[in-house]
C-alpha atoms as a PDB file:
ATOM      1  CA  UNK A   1     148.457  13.423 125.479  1.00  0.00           C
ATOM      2  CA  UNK A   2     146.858  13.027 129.097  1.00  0.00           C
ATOM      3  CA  UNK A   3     144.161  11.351 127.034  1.00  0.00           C
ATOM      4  CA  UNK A   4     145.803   8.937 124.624  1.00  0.00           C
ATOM      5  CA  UNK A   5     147.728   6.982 127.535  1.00  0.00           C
ATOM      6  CA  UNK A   6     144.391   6.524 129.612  1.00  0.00           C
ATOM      7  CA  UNK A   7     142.945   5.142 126.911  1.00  0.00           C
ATOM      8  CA  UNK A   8     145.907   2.997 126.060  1.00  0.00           C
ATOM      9  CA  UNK A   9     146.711   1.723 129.685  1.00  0.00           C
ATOM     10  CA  UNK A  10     142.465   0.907 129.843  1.00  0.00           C
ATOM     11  CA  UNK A  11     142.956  -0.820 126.430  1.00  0.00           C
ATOM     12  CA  UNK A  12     145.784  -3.018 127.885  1.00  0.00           C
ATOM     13  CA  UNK A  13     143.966  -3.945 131.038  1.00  0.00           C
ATOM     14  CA  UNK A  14     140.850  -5.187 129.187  1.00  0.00           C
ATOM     15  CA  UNK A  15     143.259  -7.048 126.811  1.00  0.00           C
ATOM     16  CA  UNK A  16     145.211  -8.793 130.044  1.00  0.00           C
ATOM     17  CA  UNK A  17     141.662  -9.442 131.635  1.00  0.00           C
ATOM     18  CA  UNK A  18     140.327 -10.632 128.506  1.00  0.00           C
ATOM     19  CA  UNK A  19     143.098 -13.107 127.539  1.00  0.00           C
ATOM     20  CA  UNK A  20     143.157 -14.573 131.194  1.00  0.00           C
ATOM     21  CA  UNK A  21     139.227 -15.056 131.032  1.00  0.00           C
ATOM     22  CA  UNK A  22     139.621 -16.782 128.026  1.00  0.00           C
ATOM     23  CA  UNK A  23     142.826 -19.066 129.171  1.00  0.00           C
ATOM     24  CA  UNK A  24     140.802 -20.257 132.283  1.00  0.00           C
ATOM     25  CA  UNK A  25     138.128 -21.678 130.148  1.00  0.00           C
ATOM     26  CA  UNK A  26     140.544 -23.687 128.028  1.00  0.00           C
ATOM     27  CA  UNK A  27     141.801 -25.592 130.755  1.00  0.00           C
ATOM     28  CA  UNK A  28     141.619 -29.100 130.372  1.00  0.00           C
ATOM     29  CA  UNK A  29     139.031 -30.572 132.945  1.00  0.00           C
ATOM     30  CA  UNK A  30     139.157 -33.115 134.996  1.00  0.00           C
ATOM     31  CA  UNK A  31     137.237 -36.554 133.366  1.00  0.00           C
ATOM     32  CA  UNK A  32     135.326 -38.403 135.901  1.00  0.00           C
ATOM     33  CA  UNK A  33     136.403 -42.163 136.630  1.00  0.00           C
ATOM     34  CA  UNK A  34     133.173 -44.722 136.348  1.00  0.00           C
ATOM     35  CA  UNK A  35     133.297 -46.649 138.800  1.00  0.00           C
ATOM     36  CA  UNK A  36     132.142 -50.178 138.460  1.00  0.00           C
ATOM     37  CA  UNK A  37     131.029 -51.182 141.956  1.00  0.00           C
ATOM     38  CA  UNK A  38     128.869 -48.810 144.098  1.00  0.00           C
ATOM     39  CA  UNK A  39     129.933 -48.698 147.660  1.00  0.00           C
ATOM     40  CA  UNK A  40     126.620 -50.373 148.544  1.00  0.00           C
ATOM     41  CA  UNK A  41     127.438 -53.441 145.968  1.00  0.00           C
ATOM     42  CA  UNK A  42     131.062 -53.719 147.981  1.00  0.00           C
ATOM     43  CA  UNK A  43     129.596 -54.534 151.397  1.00  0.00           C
ATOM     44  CA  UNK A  44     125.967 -55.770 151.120  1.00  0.00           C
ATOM     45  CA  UNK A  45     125.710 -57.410 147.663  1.00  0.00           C
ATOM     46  CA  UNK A  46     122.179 -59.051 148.586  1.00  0.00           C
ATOM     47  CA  UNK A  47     120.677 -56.220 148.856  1.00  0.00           C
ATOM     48  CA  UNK A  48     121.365 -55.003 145.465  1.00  0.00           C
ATOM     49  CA  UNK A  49     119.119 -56.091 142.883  1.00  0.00           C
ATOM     50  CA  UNK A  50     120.914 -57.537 139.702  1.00  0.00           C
ATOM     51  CA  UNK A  51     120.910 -55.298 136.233  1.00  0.00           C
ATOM     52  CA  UNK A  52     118.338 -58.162 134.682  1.00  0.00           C
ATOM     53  CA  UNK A  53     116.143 -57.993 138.063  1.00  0.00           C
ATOM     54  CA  UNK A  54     115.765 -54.121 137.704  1.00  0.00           C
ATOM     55  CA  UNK A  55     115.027 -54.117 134.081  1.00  0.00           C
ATOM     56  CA  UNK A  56     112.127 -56.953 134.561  1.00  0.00           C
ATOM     57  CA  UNK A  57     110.882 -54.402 137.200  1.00  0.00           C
ATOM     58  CA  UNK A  58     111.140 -51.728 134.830  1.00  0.00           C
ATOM     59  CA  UNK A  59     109.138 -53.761 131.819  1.00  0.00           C
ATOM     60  CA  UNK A  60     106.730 -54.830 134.221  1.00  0.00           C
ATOM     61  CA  UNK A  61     105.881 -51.216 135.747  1.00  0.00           C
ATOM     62  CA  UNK A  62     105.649 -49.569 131.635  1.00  0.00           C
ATOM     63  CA  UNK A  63     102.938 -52.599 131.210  1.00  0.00           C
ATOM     64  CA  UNK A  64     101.701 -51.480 134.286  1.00  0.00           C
ATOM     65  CA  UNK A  65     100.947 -47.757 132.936  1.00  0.00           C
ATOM     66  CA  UNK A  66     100.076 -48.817 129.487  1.00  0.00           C
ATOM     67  CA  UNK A  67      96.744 -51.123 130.736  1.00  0.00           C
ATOM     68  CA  UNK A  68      96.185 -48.397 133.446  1.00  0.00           C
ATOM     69  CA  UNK A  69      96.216 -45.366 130.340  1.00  0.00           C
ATOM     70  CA  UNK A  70      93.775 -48.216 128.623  1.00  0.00           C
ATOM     71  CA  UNK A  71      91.481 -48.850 131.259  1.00  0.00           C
ATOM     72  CA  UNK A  72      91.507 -44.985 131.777  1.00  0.00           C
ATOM     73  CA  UNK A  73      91.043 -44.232 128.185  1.00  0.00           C
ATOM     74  CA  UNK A  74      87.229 -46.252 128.688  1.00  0.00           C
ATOM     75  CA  UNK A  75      86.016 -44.964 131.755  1.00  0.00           C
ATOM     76  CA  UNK A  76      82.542 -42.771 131.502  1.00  0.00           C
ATOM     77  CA  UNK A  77      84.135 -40.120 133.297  1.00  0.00           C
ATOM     78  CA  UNK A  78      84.169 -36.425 132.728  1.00  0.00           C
ATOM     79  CA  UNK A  79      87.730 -35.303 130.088  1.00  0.00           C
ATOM     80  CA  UNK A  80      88.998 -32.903 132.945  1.00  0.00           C
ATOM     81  CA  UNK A  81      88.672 -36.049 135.538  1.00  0.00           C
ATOM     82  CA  UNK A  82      90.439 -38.189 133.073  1.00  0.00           C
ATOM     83  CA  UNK A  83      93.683 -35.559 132.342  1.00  0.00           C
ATOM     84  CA  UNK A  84      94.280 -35.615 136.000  1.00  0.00           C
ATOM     85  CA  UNK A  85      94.712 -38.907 136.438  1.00  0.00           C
ATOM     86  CA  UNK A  86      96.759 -39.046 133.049  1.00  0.00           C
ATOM     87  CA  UNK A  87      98.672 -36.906 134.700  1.00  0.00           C
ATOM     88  CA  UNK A  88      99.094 -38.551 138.111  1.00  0.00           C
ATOM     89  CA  UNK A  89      99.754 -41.948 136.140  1.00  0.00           C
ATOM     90  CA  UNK A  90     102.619 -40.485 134.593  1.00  0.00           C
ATOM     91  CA  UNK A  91     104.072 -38.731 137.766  1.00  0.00           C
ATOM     92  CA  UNK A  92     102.837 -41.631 140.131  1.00  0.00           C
ATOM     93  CA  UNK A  93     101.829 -44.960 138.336  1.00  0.00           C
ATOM     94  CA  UNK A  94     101.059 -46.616 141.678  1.00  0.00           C
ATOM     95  CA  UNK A  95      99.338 -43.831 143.240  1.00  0.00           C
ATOM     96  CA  UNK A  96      95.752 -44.777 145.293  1.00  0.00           C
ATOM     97  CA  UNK A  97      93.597 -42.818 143.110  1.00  0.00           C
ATOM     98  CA  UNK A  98      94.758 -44.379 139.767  1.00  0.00           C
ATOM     99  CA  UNK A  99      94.308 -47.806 141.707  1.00  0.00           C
ATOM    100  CA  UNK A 100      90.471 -46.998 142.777  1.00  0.00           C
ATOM    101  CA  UNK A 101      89.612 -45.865 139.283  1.00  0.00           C
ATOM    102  CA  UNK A 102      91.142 -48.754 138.116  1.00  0.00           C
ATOM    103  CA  UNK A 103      89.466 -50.956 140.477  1.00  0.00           C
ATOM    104  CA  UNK A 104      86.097 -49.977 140.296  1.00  0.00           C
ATOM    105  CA  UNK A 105      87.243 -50.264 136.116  1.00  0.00           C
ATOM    106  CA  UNK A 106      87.877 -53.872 136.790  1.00  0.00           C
ATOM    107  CA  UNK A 107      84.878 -55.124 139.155  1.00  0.00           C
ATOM    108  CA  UNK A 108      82.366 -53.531 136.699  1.00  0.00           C
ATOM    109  CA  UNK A 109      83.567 -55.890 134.143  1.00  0.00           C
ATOM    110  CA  UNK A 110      84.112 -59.021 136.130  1.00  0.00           C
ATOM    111  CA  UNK A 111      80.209 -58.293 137.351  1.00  0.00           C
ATOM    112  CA  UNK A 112      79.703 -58.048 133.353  1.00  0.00           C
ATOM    113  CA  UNK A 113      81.075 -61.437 132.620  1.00  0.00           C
ATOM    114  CA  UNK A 114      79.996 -63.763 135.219  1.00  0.00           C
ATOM    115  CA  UNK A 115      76.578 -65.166 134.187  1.00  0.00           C
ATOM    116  CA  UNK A 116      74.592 -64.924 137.322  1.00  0.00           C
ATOM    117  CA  UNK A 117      73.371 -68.732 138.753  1.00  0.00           C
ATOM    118  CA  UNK A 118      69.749 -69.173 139.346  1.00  0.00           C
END
């Protein structure tokens, strides 16, 4: 008998605990207001660059990648030199090693193309 109310009484507590687990994760949550002004737009409006300004910069930093991915593509270096700085051109598109690479890239051909005077 000693047995058969321990076991009811343990039943009934994980029941209790049980059902109040479950009713706290039903609770509604609170939704999160968007707000349309940051507090930076409120007070210094200059210095925040407009939605068509910031998606110009965006365009104009992919372009940026894509003829720096070409450039690297061509290069006469080794494969493990050339997944590195795939690598650092995604993670850092302006970074100074991607920007030498590219630059001695760039002068090679401009030498290339210029007829030399006599």
């Amino acid at each position: 008998m000693k047995q058969n109310t321990k076991t009811v009484i343990l039943m009934g507590l994980l029941l209790v605990f049980g059902y109040c687990k479950g009713f706290s994760q039903t609770k509604a949550k609170p939704t999160d207001k968007v707000k349309k002004r940051t507090i930076m737009e409120q007070f210094e409006t200059e210095y925040v660059m407009s939605v068509e300004d910031r998606i110009a910069l965006k365009e104009k930093r992919y372009a940026h990648q894509i003829r720096a991915k070409k450039i690297l593509d061509t290069l006469a270096i080794s494969d493990r030199k050339r997944k590195k700085l795939m690598k650092e051109l995604r993670k850092r598109p302006f970074s100074q090693r991607i920007n030498k690479a590219i630059l001695v890239e760039t002068m090679f051909e401009d030498a290339i193309e210029k007829p030399q005077k006599k």
